[in-house]
PDB file of N, CA and C in Angstrom:
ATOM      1  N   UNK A   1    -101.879  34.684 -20.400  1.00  0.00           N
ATOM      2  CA  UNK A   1    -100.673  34.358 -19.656  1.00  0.00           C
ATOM      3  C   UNK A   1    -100.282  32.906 -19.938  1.00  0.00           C
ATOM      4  N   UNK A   2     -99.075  32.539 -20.376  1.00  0.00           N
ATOM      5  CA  UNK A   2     -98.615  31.440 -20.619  1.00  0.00           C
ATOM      6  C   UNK A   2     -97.794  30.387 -18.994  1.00  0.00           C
ATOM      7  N   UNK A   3     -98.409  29.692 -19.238  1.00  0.00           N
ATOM      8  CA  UNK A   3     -98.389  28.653 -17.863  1.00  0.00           C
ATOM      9  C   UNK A   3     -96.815  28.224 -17.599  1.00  0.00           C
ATOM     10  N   UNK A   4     -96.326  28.971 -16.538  1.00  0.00           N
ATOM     11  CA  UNK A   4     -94.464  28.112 -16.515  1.00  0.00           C
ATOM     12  C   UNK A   4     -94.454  27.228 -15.459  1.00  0.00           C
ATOM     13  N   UNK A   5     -93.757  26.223 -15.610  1.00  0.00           N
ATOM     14  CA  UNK A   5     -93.340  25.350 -14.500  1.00  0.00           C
ATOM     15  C   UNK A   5     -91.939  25.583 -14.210  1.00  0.00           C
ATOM     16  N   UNK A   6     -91.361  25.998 -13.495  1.00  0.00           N
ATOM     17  CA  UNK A   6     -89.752  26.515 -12.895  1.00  0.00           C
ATOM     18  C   UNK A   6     -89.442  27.435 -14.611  1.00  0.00           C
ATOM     19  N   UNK A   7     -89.894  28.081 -14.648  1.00  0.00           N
ATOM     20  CA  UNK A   7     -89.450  29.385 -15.699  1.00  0.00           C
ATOM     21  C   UNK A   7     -89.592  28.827 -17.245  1.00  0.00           C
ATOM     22  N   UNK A   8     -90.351  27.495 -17.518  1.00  0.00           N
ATOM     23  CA  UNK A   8     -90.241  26.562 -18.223  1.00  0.00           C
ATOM     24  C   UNK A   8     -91.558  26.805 -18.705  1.00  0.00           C
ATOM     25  N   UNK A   9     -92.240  27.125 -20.092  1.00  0.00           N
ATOM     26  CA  UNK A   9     -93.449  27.064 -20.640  1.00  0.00           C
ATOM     27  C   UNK A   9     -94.011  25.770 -21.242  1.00  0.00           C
ATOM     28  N   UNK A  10     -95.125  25.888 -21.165  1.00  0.00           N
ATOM     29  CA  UNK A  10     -96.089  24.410 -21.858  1.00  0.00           C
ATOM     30  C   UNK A  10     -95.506  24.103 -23.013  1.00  0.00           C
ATOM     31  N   UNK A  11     -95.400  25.305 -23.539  1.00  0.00           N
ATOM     32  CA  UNK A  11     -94.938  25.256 -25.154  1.00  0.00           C
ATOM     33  C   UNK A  11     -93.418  24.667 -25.452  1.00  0.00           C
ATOM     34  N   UNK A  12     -92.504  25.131 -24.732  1.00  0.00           N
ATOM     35  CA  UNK A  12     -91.467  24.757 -24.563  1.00  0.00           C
ATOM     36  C   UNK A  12     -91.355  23.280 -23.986  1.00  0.00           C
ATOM     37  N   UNK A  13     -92.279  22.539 -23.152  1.00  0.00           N
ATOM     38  CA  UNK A  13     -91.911  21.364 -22.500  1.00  0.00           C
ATOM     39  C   UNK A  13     -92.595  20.006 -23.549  1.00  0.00           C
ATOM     40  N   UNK A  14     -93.945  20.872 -24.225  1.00  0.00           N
ATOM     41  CA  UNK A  14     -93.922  20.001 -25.503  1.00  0.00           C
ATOM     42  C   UNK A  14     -93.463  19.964 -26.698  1.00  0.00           C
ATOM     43  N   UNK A  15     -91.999  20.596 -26.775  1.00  0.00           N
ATOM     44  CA  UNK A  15     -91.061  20.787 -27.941  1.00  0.00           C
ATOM     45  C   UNK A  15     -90.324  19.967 -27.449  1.00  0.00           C
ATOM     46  N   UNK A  16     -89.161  19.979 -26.166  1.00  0.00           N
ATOM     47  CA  UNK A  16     -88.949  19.194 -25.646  1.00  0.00           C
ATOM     48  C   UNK A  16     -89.290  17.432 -25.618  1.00  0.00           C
ATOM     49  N   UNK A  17     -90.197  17.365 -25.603  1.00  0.00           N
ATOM     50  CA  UNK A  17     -91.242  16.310 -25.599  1.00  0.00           C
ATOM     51  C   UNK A  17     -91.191  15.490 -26.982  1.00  0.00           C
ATOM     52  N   UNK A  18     -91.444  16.149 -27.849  1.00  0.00           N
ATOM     53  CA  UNK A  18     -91.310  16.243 -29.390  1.00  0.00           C
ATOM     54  C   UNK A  18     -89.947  16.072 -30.290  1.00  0.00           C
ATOM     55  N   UNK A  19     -89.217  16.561 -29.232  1.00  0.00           N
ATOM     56  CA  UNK A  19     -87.796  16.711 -30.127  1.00  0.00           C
ATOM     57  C   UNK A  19     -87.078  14.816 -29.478  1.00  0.00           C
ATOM     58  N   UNK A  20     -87.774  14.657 -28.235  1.00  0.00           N
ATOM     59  CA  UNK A  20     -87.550  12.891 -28.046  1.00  0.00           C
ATOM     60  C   UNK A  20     -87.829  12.041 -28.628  1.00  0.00           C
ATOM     61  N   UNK A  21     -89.295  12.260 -28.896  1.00  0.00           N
ATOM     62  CA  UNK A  21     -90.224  11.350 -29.439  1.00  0.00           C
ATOM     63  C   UNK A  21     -90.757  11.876 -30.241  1.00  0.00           C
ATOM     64  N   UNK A  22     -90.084  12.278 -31.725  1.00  0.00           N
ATOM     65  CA  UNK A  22     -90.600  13.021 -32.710  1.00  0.00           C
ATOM     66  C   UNK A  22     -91.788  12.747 -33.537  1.00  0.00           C
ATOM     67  N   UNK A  23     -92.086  11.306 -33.289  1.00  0.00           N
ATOM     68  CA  UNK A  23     -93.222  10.156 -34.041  1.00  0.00           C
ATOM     69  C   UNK A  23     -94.366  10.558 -33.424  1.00  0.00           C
ATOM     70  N   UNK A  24     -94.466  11.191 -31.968  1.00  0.00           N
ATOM     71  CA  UNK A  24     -95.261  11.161 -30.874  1.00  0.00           C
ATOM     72  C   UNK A  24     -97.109  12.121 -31.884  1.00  0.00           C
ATOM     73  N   UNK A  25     -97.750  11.385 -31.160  1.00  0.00           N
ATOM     74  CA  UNK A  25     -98.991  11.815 -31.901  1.00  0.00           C
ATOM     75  C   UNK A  25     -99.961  11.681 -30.787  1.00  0.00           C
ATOM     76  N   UNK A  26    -101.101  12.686 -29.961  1.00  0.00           N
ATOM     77  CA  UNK A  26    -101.602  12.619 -29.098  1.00  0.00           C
ATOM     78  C   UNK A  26    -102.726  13.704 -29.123  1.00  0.00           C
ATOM     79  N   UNK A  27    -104.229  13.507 -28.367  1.00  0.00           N
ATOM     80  CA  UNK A  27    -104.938  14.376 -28.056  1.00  0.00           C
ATOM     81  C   UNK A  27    -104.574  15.332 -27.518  1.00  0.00           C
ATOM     82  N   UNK A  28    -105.090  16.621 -26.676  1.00  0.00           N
ATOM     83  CA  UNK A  28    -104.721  17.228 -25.986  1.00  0.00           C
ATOM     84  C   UNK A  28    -104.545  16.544 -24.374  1.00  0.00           C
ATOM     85  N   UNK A  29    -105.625  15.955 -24.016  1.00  0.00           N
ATOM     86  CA  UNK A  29    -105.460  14.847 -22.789  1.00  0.00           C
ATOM     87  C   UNK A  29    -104.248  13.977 -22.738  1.00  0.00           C
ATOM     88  N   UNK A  30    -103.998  13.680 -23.445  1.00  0.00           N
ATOM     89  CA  UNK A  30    -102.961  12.745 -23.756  1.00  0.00           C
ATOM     90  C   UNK A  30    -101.740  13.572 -23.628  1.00  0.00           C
ATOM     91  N   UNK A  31    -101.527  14.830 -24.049  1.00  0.00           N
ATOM     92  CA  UNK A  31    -100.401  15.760 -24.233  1.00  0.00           C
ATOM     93  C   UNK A  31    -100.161  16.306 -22.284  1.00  0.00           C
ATOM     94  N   UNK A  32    -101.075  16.281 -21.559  1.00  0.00           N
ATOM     95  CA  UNK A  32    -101.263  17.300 -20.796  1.00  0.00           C
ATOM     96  C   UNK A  32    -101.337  16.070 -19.741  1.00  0.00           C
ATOM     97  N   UNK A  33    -100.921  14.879 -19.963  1.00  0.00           N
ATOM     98  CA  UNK A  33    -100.894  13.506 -18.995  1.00  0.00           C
ATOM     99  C   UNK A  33    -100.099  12.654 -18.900  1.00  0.00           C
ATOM    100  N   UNK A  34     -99.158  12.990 -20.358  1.00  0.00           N
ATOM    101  CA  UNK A  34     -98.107  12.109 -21.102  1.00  0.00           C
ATOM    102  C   UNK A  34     -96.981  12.841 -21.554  1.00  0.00           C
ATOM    103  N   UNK A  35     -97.213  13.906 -21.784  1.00  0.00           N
ATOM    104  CA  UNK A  35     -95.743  14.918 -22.609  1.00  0.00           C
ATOM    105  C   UNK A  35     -95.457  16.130 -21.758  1.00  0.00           C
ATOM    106  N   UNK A  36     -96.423  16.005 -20.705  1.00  0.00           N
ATOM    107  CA  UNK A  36     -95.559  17.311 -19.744  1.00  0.00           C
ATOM    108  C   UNK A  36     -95.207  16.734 -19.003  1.00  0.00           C
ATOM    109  N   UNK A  37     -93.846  17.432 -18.245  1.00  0.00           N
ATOM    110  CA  UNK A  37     -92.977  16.847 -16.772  1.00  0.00           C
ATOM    111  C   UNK A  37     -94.028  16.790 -15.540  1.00  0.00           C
ATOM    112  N   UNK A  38     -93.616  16.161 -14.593  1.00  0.00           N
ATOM    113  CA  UNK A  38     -94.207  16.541 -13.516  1.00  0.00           C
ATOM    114  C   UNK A  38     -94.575  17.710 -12.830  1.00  0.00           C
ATOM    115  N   UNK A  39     -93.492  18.584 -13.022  1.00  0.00           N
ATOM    116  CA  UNK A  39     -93.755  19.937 -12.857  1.00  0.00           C
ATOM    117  C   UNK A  39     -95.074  20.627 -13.111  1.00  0.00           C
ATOM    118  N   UNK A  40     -95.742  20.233 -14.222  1.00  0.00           N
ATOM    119  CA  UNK A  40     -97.180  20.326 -14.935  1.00  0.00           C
ATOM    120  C   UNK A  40     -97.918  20.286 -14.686  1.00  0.00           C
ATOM    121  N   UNK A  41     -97.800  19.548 -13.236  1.00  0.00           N
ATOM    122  CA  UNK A  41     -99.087  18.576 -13.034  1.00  0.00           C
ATOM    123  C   UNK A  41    -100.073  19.435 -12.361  1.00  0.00           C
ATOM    124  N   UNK A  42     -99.827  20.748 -12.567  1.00  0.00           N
ATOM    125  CA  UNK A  42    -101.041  21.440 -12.074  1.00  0.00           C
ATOM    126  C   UNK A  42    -101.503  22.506 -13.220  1.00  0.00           C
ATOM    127  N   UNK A  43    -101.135  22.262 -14.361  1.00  0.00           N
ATOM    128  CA  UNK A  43    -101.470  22.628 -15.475  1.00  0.00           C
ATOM    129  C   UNK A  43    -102.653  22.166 -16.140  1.00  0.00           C
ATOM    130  N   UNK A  44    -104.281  23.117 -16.179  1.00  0.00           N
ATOM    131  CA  UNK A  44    -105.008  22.930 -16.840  1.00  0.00           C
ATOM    132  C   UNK A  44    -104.983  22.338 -18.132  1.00  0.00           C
ATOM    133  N   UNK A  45    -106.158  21.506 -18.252  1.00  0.00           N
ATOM    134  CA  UNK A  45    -106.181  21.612 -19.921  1.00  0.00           C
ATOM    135  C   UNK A  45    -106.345  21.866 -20.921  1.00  0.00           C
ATOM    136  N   UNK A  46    -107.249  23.294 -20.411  1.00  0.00           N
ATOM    137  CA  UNK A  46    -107.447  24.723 -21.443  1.00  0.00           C
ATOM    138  C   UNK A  46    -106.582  25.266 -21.130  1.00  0.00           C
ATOM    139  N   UNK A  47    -105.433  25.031 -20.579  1.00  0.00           N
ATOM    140  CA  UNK A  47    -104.258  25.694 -20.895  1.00  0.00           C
ATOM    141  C   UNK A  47    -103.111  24.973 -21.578  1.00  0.00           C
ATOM    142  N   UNK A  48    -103.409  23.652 -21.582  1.00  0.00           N
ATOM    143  CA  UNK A  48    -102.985  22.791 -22.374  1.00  0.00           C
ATOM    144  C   UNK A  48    -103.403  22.784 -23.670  1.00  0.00           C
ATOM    145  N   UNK A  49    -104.362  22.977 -24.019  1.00  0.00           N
ATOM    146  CA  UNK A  49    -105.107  23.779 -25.217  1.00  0.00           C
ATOM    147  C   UNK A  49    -104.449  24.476 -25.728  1.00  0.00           C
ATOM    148  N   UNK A  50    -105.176  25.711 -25.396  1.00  0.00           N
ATOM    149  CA  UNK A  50    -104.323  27.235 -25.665  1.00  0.00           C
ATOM    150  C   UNK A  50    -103.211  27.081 -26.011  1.00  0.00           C
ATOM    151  N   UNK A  51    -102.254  26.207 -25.335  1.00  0.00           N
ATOM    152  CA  UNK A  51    -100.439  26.165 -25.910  1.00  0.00           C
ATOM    153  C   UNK A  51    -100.899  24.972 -27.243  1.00  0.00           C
ATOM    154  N   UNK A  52    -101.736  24.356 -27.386  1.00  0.00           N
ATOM    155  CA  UNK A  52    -101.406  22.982 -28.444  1.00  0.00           C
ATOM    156  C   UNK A  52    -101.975  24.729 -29.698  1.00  0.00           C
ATOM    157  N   UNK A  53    -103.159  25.188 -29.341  1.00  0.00           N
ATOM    158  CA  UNK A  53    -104.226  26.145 -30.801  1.00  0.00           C
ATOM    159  C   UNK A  53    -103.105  27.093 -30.685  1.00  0.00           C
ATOM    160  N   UNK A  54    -101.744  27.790 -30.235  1.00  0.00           N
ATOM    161  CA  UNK A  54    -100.794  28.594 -30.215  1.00  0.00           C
ATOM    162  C   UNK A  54     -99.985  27.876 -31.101  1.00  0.00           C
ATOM    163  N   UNK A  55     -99.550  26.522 -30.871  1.00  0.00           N
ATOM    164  CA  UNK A  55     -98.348  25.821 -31.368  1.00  0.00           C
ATOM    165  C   UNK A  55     -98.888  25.673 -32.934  1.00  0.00           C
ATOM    166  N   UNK A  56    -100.169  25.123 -33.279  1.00  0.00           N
ATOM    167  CA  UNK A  56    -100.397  24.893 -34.315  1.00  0.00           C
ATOM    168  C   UNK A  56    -100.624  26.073 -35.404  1.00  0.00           C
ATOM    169  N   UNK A  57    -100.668  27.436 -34.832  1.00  0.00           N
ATOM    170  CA  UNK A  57    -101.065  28.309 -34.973  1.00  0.00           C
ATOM    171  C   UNK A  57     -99.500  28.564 -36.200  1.00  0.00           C
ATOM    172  N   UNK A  58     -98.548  28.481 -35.280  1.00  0.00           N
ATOM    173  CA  UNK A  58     -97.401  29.568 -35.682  1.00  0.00           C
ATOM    174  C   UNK A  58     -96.888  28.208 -36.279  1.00  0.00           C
ATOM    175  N   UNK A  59     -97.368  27.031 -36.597  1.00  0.00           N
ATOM    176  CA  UNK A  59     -96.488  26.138 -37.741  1.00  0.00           C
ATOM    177  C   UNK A  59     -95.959  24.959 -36.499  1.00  0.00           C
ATOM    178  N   UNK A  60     -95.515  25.329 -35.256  1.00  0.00           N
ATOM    179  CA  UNK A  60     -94.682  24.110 -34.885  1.00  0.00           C
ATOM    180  C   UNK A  60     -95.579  22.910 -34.382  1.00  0.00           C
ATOM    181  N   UNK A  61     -96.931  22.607 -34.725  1.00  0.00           N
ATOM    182  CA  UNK A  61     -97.486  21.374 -34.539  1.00  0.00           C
ATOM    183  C   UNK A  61     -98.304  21.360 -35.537  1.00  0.00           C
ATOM    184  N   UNK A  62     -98.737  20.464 -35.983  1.00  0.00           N
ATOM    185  CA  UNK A  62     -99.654  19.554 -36.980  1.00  0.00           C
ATOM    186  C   UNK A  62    -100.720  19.385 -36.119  1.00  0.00           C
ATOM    187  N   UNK A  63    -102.129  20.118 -36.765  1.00  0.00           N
ATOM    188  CA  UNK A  63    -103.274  19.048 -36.008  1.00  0.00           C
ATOM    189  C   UNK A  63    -103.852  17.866 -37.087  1.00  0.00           C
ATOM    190  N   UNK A  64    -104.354  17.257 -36.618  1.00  0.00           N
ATOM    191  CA  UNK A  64    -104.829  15.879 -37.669  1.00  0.00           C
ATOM    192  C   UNK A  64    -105.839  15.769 -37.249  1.00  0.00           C
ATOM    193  N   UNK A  65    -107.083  15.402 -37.957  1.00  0.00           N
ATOM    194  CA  UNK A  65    -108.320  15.195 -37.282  1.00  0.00           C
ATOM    195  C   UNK A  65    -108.994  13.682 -37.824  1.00  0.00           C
ATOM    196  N   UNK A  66    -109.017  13.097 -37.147  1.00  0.00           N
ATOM    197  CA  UNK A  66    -109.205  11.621 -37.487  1.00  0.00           C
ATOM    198  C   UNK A  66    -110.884  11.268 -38.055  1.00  0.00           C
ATOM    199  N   UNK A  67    -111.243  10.438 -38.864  1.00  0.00           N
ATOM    200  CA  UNK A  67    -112.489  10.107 -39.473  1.00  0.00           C
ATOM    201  C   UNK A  67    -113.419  10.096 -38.340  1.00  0.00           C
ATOM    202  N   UNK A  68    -113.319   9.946 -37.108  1.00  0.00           N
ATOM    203  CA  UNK A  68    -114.287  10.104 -35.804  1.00  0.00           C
ATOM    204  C   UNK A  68    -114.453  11.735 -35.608  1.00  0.00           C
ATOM    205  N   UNK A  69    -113.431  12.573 -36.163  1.00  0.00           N
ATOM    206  CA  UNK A  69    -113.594  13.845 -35.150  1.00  0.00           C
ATOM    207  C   UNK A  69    -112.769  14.386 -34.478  1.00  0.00           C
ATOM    208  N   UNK A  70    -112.164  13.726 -33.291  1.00  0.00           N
ATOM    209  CA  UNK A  70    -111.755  13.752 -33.007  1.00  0.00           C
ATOM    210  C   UNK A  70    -110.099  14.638 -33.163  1.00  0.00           C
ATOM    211  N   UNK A  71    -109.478  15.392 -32.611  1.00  0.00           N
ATOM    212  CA  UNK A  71    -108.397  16.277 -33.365  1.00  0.00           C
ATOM    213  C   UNK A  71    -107.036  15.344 -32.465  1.00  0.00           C
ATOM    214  N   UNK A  72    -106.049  15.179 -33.209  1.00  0.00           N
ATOM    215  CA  UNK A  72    -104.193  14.827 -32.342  1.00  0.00           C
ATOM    216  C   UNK A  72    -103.627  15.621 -32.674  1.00  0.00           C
ATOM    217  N   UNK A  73    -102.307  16.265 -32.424  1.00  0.00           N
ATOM    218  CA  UNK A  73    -101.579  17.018 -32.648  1.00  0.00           C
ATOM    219  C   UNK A  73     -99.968  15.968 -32.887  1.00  0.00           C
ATOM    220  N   UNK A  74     -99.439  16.642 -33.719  1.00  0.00           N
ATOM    221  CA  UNK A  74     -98.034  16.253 -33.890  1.00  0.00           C
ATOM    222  C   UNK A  74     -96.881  16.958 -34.182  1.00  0.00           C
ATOM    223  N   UNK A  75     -95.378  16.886 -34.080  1.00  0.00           N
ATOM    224  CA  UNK A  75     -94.664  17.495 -34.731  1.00  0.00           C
ATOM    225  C   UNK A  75     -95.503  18.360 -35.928  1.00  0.00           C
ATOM    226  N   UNK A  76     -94.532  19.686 -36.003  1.00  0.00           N
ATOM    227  CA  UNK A  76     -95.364  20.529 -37.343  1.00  0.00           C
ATOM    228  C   UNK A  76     -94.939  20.087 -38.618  1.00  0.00           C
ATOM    229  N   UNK A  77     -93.789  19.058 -38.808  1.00  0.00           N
ATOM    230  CA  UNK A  77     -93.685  18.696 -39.923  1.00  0.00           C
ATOM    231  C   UNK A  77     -94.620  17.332 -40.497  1.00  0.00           C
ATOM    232  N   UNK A  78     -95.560  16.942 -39.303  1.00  0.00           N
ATOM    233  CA  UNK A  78     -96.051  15.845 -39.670  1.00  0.00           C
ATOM    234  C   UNK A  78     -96.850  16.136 -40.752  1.00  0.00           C
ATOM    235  N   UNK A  79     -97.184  15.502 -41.804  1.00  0.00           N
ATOM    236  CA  UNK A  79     -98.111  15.235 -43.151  1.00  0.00           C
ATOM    237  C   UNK A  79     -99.841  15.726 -42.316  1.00  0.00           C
ATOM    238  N   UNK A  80    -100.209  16.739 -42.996  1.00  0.00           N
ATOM    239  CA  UNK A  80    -101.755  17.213 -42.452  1.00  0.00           C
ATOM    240  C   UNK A  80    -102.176  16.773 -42.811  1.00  0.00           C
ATOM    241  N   UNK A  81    -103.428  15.841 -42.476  1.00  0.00           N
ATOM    242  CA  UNK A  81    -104.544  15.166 -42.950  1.00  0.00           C
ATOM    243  C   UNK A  81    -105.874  15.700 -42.576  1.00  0.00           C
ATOM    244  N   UNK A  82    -106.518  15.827 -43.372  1.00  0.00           N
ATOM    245  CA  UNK A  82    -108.208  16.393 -43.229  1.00  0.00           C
ATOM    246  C   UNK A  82    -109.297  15.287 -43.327  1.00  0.00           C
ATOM    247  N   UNK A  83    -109.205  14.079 -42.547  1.00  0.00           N
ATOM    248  CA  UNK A  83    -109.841  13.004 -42.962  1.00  0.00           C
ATOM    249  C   UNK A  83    -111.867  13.614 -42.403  1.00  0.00           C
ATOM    250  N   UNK A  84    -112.644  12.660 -42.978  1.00  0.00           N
ATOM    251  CA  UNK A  84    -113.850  12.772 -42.038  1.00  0.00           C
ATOM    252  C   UNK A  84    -114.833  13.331 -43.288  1.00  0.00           C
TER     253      UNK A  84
END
């Protein structure tokens, strides 16, 4: 089940999010603290998950995984990097 805030999906509010601040580059914590509305704010972060491993899934986010490990997500047109 995909998480809505007023008929509004995760997925949809970090496109939204994305289509502002298209540069925007963030963990999932960061996505789920920083790129959802208030409305959100009772939105898990394995469900914040689930919408980032969905988004990246079907092309519209970039994951990047930085020389620590660590994974960010970005716009899907961002340049993929496989560092580490």
């Amino acid at each position: 089940m995909v998480w809505k805030g007023n008929g509004v999906t995760v997925e949809t509010a970090i496109l939204a999010y994305l289509a502002a601040h298209p540069d925007a580059a963030d963990n999932a914590l960061g996505v789920q603290q920083w790129w959802l509305p208030r409305r959100f704010a009772d939105v898990s972060l394995h469900d914040v998950e689930t919408a980032l491993a969905a988004m990246t899934e079907q092309g519209s986010l970039t994951e990047i995984r930085l020389p620590d490990g660590s994974v960010i997500f970005a716009a899907g047109h961002a340049k993929r990097r496989e560092d580490g």
